[in-house]
C-alpha atoms as a PDB file:
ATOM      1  CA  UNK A   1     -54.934  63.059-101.017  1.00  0.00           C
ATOM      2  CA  UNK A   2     -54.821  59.371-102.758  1.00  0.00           C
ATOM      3  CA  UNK A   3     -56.840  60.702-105.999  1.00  0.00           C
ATOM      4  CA  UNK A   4     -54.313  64.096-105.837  1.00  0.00           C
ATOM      5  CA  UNK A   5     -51.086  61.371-105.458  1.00  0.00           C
ATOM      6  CA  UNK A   6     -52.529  59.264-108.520  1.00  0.00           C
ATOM      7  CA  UNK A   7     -53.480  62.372-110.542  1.00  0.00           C
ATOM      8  CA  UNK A   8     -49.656  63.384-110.528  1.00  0.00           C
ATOM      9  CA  UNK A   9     -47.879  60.137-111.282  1.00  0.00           C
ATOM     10  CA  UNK A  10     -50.340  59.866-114.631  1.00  0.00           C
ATOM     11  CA  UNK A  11     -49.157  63.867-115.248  1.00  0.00           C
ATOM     12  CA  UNK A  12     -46.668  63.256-118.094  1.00  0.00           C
ATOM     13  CA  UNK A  13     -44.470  66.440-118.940  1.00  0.00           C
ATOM     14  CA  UNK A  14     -42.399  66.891-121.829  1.00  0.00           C
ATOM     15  CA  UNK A  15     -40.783  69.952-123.385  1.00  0.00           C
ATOM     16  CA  UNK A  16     -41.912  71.853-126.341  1.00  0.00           C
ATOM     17  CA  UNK A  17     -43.062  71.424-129.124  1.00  0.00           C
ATOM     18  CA  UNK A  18     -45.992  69.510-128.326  1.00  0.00           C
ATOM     19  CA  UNK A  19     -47.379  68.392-131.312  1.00  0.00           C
ATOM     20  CA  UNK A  20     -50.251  65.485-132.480  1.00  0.00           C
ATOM     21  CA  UNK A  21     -49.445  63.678-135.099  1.00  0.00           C
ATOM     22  CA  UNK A  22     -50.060  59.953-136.576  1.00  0.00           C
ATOM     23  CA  UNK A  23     -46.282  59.958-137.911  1.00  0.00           C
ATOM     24  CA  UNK A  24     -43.491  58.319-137.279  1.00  0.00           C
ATOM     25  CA  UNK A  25     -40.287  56.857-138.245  1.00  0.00           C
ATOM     26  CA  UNK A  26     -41.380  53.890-140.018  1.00  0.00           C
ATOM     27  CA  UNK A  27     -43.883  55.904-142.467  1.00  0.00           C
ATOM     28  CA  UNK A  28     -41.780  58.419-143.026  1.00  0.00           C
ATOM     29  CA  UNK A  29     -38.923  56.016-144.212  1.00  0.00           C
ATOM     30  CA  UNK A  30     -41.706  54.021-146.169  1.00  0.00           C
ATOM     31  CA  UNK A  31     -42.778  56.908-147.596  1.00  0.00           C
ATOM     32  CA  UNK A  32     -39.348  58.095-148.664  1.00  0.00           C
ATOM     33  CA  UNK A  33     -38.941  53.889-150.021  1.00  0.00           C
ATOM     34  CA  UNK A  34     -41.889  54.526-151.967  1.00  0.00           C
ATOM     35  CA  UNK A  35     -40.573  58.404-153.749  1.00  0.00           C
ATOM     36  CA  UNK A  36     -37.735  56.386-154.277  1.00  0.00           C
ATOM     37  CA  UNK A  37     -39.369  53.658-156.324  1.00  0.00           C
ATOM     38  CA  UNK A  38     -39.021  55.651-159.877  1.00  0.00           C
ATOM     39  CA  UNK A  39     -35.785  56.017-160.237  1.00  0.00           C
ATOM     40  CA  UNK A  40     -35.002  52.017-159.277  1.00  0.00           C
ATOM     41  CA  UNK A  41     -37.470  51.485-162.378  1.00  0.00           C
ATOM     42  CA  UNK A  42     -35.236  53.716-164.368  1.00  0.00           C
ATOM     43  CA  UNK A  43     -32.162  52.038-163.409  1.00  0.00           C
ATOM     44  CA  UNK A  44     -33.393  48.628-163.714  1.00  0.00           C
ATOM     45  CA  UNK A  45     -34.673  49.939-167.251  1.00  0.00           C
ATOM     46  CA  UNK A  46     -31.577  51.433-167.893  1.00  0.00           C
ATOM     47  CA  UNK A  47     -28.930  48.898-166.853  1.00  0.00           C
ATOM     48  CA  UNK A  48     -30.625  45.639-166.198  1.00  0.00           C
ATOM     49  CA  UNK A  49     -31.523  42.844-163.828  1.00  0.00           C
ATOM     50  CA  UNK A  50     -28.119  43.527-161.838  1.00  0.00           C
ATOM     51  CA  UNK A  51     -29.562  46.794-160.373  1.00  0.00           C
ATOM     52  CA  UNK A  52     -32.291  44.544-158.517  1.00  0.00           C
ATOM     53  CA  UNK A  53     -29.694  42.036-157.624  1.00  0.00           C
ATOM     54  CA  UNK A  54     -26.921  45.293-156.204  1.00  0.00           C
ATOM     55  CA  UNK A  55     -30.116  47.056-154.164  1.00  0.00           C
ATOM     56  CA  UNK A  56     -31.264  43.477-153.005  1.00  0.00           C
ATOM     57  CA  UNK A  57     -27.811  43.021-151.658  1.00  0.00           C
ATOM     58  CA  UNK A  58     -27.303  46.034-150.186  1.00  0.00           C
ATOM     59  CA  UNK A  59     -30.849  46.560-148.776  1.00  0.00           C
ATOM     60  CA  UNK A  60     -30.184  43.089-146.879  1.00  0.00           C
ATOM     61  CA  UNK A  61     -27.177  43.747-145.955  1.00  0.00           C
ATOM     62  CA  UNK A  62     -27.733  46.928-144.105  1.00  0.00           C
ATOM     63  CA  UNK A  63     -30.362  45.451-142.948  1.00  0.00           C
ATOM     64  CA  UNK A  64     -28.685  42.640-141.322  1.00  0.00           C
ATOM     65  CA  UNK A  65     -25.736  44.752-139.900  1.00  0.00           C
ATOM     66  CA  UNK A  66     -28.221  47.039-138.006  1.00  0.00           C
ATOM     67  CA  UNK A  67     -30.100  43.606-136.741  1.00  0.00           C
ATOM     68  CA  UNK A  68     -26.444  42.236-135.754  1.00  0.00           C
ATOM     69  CA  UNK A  69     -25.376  45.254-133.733  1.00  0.00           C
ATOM     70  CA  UNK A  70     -28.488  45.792-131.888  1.00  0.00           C
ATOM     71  CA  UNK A  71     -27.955  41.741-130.890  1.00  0.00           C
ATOM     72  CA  UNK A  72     -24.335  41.975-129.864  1.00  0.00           C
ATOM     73  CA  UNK A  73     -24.909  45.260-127.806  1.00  0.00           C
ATOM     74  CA  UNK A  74     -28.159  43.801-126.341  1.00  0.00           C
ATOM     75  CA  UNK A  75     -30.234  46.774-127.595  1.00  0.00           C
ATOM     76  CA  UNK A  76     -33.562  47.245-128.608  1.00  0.00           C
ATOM     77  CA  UNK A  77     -34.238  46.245-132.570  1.00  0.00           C
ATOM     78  CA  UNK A  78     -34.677  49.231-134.430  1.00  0.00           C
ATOM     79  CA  UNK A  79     -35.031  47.400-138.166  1.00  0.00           C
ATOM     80  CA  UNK A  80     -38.594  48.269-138.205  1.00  0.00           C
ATOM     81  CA  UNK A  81     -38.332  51.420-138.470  1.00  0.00           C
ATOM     82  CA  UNK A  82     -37.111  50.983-142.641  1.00  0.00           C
ATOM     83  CA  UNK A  83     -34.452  53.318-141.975  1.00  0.00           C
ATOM     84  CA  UNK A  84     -31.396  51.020-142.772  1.00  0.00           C
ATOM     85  CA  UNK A  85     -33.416  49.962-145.658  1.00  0.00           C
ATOM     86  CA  UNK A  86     -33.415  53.558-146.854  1.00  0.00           C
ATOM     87  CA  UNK A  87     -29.732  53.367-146.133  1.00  0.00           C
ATOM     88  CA  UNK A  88     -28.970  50.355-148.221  1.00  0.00           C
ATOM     89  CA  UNK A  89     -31.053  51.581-151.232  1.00  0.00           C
ATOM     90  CA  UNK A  90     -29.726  54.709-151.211  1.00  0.00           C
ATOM     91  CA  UNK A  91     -26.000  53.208-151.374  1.00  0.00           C
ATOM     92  CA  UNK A  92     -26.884  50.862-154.349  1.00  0.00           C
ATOM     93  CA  UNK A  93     -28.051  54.107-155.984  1.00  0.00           C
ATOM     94  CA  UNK A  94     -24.866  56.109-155.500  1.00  0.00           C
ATOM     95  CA  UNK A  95     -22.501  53.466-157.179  1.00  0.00           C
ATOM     96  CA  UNK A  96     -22.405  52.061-160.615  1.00  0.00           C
ATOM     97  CA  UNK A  97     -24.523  48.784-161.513  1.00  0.00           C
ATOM     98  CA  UNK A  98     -21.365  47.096-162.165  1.00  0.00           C
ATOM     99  CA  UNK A  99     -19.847  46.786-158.940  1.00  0.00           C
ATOM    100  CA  UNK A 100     -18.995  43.785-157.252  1.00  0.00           C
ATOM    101  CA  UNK A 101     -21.570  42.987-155.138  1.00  0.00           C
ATOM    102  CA  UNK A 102     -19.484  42.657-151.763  1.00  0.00           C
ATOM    103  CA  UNK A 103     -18.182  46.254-152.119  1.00  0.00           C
ATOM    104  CA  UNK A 104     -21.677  46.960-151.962  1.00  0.00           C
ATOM    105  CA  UNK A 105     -22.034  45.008-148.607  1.00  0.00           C
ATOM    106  CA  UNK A 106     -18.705  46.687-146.868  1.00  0.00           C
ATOM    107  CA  UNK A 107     -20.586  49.473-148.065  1.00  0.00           C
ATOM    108  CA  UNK A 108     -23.693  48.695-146.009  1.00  0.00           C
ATOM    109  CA  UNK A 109     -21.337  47.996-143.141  1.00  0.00           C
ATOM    110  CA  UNK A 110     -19.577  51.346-143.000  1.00  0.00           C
ATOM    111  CA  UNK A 111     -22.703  53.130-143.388  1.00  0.00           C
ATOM    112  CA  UNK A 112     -24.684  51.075-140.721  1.00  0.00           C
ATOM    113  CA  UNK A 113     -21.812  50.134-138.105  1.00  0.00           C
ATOM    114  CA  UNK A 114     -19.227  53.124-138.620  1.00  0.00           C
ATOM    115  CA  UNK A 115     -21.533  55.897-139.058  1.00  0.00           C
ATOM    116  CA  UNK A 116     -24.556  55.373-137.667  1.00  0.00           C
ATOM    117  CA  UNK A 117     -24.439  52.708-134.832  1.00  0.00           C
ATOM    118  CA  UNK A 118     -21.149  53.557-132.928  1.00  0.00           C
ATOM    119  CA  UNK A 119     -22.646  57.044-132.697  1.00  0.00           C
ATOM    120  CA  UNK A 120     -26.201  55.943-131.028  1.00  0.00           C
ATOM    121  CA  UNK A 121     -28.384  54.809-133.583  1.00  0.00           C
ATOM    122  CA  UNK A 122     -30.886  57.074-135.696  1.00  0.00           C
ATOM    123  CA  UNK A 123     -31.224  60.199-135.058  1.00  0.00           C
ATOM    124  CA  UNK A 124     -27.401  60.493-133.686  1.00  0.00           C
ATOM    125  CA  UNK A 125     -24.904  60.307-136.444  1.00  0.00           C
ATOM    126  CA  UNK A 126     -23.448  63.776-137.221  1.00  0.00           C
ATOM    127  CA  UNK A 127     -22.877  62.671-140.957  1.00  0.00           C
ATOM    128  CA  UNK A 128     -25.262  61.215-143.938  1.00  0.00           C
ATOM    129  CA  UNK A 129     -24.693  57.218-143.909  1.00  0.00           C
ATOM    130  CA  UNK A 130     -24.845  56.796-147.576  1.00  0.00           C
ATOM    131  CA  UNK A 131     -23.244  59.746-148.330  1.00  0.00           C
ATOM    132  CA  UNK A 132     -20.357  58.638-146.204  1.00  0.00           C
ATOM    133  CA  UNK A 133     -20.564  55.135-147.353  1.00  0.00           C
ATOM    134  CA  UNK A 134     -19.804  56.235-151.190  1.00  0.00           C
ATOM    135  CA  UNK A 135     -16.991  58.471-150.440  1.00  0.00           C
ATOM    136  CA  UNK A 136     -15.581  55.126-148.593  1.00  0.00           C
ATOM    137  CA  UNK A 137     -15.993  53.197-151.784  1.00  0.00           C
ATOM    138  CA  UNK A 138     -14.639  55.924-154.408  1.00  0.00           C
ATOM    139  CA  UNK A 139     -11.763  56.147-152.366  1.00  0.00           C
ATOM    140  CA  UNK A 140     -11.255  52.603-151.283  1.00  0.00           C
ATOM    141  CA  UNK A 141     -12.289  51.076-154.849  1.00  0.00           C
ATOM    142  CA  UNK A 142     -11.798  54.287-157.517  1.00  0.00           C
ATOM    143  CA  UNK A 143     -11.156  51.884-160.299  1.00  0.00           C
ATOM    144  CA  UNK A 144     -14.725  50.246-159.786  1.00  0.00           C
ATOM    145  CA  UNK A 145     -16.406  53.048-158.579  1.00  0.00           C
ATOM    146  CA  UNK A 146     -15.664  54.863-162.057  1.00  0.00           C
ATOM    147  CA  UNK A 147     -16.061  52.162-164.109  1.00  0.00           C
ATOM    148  CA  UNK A 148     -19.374  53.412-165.787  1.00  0.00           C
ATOM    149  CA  UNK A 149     -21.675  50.588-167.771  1.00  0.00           C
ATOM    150  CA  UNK A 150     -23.509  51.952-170.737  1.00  0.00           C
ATOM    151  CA  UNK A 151     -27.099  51.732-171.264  1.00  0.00           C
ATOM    152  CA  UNK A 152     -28.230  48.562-172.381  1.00  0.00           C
ATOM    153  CA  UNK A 153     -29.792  50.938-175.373  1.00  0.00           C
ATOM    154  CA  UNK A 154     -25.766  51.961-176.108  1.00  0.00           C
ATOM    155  CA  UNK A 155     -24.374  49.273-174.943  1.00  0.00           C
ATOM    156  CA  UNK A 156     -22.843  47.362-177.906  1.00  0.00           C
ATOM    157  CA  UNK A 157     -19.988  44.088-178.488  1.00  0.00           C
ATOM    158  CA  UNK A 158     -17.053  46.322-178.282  1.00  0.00           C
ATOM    159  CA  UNK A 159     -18.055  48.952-175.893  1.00  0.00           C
ATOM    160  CA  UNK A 160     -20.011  48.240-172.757  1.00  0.00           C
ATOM    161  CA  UNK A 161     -18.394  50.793-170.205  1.00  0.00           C
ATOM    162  CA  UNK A 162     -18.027  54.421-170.768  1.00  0.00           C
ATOM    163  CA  UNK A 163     -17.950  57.828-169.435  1.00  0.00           C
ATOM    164  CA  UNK A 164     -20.768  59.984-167.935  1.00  0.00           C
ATOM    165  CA  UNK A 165     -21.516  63.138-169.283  1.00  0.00           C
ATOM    166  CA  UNK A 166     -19.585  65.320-166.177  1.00  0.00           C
ATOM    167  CA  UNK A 167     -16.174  62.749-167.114  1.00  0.00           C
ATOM    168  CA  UNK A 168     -17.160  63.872-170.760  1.00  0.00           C
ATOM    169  CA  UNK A 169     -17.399  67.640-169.742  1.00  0.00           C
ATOM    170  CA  UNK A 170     -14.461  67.682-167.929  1.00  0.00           C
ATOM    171  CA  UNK A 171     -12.172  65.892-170.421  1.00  0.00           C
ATOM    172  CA  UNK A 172     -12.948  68.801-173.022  1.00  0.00           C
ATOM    173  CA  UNK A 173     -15.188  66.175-175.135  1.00  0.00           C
ATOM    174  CA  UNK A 174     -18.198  68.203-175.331  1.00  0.00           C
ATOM    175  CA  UNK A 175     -18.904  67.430-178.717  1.00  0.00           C
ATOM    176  CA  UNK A 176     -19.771  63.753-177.511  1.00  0.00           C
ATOM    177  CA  UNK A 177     -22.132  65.185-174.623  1.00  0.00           C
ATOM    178  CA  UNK A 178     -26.030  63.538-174.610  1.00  0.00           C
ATOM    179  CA  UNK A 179     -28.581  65.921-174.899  1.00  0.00           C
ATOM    180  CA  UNK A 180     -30.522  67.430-171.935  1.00  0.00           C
ATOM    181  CA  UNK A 181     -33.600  65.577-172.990  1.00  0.00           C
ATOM    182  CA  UNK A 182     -31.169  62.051-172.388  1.00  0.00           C
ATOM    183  CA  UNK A 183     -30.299  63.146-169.621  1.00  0.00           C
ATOM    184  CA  UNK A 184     -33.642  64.124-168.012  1.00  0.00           C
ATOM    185  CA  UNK A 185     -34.746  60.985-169.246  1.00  0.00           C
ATOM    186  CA  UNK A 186     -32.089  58.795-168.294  1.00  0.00           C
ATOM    187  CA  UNK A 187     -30.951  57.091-171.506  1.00  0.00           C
ATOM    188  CA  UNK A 188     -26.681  58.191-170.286  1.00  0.00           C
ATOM    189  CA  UNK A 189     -24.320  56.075-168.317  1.00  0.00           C
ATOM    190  CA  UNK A 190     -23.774  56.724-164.751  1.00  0.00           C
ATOM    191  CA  UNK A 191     -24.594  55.292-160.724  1.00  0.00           C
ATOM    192  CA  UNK A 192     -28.089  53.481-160.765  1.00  0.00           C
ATOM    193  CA  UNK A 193     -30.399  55.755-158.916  1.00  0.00           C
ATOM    194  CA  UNK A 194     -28.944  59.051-160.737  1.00  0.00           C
ATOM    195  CA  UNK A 195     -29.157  58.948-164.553  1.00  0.00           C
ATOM    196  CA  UNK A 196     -33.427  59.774-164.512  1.00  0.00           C
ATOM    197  CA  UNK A 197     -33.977  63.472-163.351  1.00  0.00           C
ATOM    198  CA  UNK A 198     -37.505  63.054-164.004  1.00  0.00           C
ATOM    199  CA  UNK A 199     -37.347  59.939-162.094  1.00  0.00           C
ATOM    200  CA  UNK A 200     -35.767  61.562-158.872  1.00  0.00           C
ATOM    201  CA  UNK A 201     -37.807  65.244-160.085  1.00  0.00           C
ATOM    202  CA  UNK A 202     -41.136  62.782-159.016  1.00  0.00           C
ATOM    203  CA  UNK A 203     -40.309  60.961-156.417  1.00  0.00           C
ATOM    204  CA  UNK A 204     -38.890  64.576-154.731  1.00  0.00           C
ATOM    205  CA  UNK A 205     -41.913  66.273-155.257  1.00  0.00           C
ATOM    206  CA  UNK A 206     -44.097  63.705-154.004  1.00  0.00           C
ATOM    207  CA  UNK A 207     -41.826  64.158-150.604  1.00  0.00           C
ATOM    208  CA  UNK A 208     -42.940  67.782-150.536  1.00  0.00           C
ATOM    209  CA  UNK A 209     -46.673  66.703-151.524  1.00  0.00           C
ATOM    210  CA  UNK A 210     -46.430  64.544-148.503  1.00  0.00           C
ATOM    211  CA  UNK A 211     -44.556  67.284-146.238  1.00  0.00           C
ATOM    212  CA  UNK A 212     -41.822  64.598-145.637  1.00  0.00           C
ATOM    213  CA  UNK A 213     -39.244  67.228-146.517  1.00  0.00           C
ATOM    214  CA  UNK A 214     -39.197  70.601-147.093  1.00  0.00           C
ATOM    215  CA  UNK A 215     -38.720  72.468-150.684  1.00  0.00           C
ATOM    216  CA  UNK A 216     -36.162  74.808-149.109  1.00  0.00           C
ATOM    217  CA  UNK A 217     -32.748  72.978-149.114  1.00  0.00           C
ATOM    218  CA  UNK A 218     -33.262  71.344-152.508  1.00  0.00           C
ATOM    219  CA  UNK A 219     -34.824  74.300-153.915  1.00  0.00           C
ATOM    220  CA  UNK A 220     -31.404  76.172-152.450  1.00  0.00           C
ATOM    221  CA  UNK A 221     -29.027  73.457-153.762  1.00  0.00           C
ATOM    222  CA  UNK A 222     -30.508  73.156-157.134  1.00  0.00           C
ATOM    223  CA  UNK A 223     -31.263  76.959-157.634  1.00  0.00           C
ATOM    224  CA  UNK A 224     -27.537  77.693-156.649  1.00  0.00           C
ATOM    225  CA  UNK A 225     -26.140  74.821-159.383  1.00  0.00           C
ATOM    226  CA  UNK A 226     -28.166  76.260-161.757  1.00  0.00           C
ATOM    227  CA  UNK A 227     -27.292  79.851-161.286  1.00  0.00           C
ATOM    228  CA  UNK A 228     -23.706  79.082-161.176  1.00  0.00           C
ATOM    229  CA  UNK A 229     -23.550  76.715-164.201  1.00  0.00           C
ATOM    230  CA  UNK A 230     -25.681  80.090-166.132  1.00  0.00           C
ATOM    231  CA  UNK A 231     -23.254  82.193-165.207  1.00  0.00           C
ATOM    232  CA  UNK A 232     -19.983  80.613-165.753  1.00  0.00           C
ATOM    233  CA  UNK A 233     -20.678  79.244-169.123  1.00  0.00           C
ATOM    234  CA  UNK A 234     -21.996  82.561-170.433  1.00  0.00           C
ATOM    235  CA  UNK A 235     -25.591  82.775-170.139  1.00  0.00           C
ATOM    236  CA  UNK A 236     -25.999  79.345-171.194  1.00  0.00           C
ATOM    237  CA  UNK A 237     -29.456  78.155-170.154  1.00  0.00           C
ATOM    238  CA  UNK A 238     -28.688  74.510-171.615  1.00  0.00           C
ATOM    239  CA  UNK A 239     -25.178  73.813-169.318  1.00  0.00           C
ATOM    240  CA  UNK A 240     -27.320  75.060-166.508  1.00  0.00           C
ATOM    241  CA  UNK A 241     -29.928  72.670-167.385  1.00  0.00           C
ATOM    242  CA  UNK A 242     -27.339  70.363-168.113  1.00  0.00           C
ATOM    243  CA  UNK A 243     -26.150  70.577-164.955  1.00  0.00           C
ATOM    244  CA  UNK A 244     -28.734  70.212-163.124  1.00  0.00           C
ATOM    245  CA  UNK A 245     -29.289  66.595-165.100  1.00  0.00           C
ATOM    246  CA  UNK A 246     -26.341  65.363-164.688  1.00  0.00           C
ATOM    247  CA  UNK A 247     -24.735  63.386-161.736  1.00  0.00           C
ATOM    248  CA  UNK A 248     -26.040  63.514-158.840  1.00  0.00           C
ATOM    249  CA  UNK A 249     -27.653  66.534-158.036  1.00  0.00           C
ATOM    250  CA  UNK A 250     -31.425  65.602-157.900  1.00  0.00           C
ATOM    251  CA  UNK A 251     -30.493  62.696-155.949  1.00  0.00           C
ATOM    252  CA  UNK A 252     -28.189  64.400-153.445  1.00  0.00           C
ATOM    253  CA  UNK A 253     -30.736  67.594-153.156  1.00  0.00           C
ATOM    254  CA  UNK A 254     -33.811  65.438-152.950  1.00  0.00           C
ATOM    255  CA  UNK A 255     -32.416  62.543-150.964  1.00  0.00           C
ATOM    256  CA  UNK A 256     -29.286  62.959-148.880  1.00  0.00           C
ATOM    257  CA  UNK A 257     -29.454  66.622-148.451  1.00  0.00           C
ATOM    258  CA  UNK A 258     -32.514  66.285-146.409  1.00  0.00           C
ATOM    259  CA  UNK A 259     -31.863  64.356-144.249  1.00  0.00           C
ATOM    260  CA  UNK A 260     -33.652  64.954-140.855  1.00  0.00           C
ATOM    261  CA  UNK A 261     -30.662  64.002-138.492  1.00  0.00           C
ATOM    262  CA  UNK A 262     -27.258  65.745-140.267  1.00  0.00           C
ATOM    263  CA  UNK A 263     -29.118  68.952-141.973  1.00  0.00           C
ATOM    264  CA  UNK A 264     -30.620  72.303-139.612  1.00  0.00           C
ATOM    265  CA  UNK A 265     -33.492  72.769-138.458  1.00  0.00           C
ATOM    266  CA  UNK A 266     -34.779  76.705-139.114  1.00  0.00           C
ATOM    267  CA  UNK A 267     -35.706  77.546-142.445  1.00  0.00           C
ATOM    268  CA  UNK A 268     -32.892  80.020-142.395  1.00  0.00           C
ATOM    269  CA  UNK A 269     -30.252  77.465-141.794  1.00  0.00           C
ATOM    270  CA  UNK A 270     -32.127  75.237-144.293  1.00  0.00           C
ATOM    271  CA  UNK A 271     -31.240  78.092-146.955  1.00  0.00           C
ATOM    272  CA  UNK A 272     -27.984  78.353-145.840  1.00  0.00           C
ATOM    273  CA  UNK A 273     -27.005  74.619-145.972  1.00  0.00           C
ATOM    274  CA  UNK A 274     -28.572  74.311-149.795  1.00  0.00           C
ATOM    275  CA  UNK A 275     -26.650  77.359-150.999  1.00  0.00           C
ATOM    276  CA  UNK A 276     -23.425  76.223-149.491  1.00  0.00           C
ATOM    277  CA  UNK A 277     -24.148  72.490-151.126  1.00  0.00           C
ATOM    278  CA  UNK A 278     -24.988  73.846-154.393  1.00  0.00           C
ATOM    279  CA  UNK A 279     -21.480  76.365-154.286  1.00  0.00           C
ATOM    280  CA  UNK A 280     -19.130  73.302-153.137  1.00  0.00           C
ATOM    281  CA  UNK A 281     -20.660  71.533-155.971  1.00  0.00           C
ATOM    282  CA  UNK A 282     -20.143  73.488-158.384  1.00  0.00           C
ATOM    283  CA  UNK A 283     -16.437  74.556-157.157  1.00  0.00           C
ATOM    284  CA  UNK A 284     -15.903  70.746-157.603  1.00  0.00           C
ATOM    285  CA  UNK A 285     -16.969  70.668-160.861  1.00  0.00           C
ATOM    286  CA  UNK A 286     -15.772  73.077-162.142  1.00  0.00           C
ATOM    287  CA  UNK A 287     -12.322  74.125-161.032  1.00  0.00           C
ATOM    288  CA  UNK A 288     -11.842  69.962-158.990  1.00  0.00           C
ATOM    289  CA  UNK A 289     -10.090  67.224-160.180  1.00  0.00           C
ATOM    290  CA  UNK A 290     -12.850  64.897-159.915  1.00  0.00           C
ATOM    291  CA  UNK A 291     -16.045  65.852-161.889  1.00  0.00           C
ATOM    292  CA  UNK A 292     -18.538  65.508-158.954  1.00  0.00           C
ATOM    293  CA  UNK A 293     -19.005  67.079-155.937  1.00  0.00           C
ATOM    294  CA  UNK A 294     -22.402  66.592-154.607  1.00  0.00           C
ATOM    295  CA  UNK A 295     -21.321  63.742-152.274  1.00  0.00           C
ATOM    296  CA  UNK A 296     -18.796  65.809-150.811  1.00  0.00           C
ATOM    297  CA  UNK A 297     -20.420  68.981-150.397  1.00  0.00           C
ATOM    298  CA  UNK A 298     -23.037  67.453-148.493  1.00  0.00           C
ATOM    299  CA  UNK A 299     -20.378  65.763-146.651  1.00  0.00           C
ATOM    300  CA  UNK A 300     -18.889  69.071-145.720  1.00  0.00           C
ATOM    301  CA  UNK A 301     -21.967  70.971-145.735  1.00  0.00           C
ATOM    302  CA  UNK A 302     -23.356  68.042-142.450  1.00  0.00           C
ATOM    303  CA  UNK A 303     -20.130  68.588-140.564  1.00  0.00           C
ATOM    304  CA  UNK A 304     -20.844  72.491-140.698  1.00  0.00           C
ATOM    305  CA  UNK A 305     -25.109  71.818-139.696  1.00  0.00           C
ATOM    306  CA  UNK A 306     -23.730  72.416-135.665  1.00  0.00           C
ATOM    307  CA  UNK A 307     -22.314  75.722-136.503  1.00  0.00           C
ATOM    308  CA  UNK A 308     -25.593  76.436-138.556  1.00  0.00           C
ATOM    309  CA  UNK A 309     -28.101  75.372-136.235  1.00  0.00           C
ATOM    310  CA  UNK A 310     -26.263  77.664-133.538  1.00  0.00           C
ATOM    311  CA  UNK A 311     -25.785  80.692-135.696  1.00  0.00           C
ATOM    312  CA  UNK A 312     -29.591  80.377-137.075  1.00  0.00           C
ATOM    313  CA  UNK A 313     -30.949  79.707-133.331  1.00  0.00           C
ATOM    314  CA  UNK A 314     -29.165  82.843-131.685  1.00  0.00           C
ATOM    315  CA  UNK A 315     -30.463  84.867-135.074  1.00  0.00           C
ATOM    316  CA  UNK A 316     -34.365  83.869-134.216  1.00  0.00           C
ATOM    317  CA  UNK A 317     -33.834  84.233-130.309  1.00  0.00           C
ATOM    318  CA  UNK A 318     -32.520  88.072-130.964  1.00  0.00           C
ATOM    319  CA  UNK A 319     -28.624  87.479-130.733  1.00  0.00           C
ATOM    320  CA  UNK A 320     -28.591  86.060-126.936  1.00  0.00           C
ATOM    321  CA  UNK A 321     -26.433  89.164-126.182  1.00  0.00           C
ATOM    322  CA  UNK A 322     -25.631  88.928-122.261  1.00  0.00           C
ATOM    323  CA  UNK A 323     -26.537  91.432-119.446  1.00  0.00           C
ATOM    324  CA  UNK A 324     -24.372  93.948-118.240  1.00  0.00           C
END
């Protein structure tokens, strides 16, 4: 009877899935530091030393705000685990190399404290951090969060702020419009971790190599941009390509648009949630006021992942139609 007592309180049982595996929060957030490592070369390339000074600041920073909470509330730290460093990157890499460096920190604050913390920690907030956190700065601080520096390449004595290509687009100037190959290269003004496509196209795919995301949602997202953008300018395979370059669409499909906590979980919803990023996108830029709309439709696209996960989970269980 003692063996058959002892047996039981070592019997651990857990719901499914049960699954093995040597992964876990802090290599997956390494992992996603280390895809992300590209395009901070481009931007330090492409704008300068203040790009490693902005991502220093707002690395610590979010850092330090998740360290702070966790002391005040007397819970357990959760630093380790890289993902407020993921946070803090990816903030410095949706703003403009430009701006004042404490923006940058009450940037890191919102995203960390507001949006993450006061909701439980990782794994609980019900909205993208640094997706939230740059919608706080454009609307808090529009004038610095459009203020666009020029490559250093460009940049000259009398000019060394200008517009992006989207700001360019939309103002009808599309005679003054880089080149796709600019674009895809980075060589165009614009927020740090954006202006590379291949930078962000490498660092994405080595997420799928390493099955840290799947292809589905920025497959979806992209696909949809570029379909749209074909369409609505006529056939044009170079605005859909341009499109695709430009802003922040292989950040935001790559980067923010999979995130684990705020986007569904079935394939099916994954499909679902890139399509309906990709359409509020392109609605945005195309018939908006503002030029972009990637922040925003993954914004909107998070707050609408309940309603997804429900719709997608009574589709694979057969409809959960009651009993008469």
């Amino acid at each position: 009877m003692e063996k058959t007592r002892n047996f039981h309180d070592k019997l651990i049982v857990s719901s499914a899935p049960h699954i093995v595996t040597d992964s876990d929060t802090t290599k997956v957030m390494g992992t996603v530091l280390l895809a992300l490592l590209p395009a901070f070369v481009a931007g330090v390339y492409v704008f300068g030393g203040r790009v490693v000074l902005l991502a220093i600041a707002c690395v610590i920073s979010a850092v330090g705000f998740e360290w702070l909470y966790n002391l005040i509330t007397h819970k357990e730290q959760t630093i380790g685990d890289l993902s407020a460093a993921v946070t803090g990157l990816l903030i410095a890499f949706n703003v403009p190399a430009s701006l004042p460096i404490w923006m940058g920190v009450l940037g890191s604050f919102v995203a960390i404290v507001v949006v993450k913390q006061l909701y439980g920690g990782i794994g609980k907030n019900f909205v993208n951090p640094a997706i939230t956190a740059r919608i706080f700065l454009f609307i808090s601080f529009s004038a610095q969060m459009t203020t666009w520096p020029l490559p250093r390449t460009a940049a000259s004595a009398d000019a060394v702020t200008g517009p992006t290509p989207l700001n360019l687009l939309a103002g009808g100037e599309t005679s003054k419009l880089p080149s796709n190959m600019e674009m895809f290269l980075g060589f165009i003004g614009g927020s740090v971790g954006e202006v590379s496509a291949l930078a962000l196209l490498i660092g994405g795919i080595f997420l799928i190599w390493r099955k840290v995301i799947s292809p589905i949602i920025p497959a979806a997202f992209l696909g949809t941009v570029f379909v749209i953008a074909f369409l609505n300018y006529g056939f044009s395979l170079h605005m859909a390509i341009f499109h695709l370059c430009a802003g922040g669409a292989m950040l935001g499909a790559f980067f923010m648009a999979t995130d684990y906590v705020t986007t569904p979980k079935l394939p099916m919803g994954k499909l679902i949630f890139g399509i309906g990023c990709g359409v509020i996108t392109m609605a945005i830029r195309i018939w908006g006021s503002y030029p972009e709309g990637v922040s925003f439709s993954i914004l909107l696209m998070n707050i609408c992942t309940p309603l997804i996960n429900r719709l997608t989970y009574k589709y694979y269980c057969g409809g959960g139609k009651d009993e008469k």
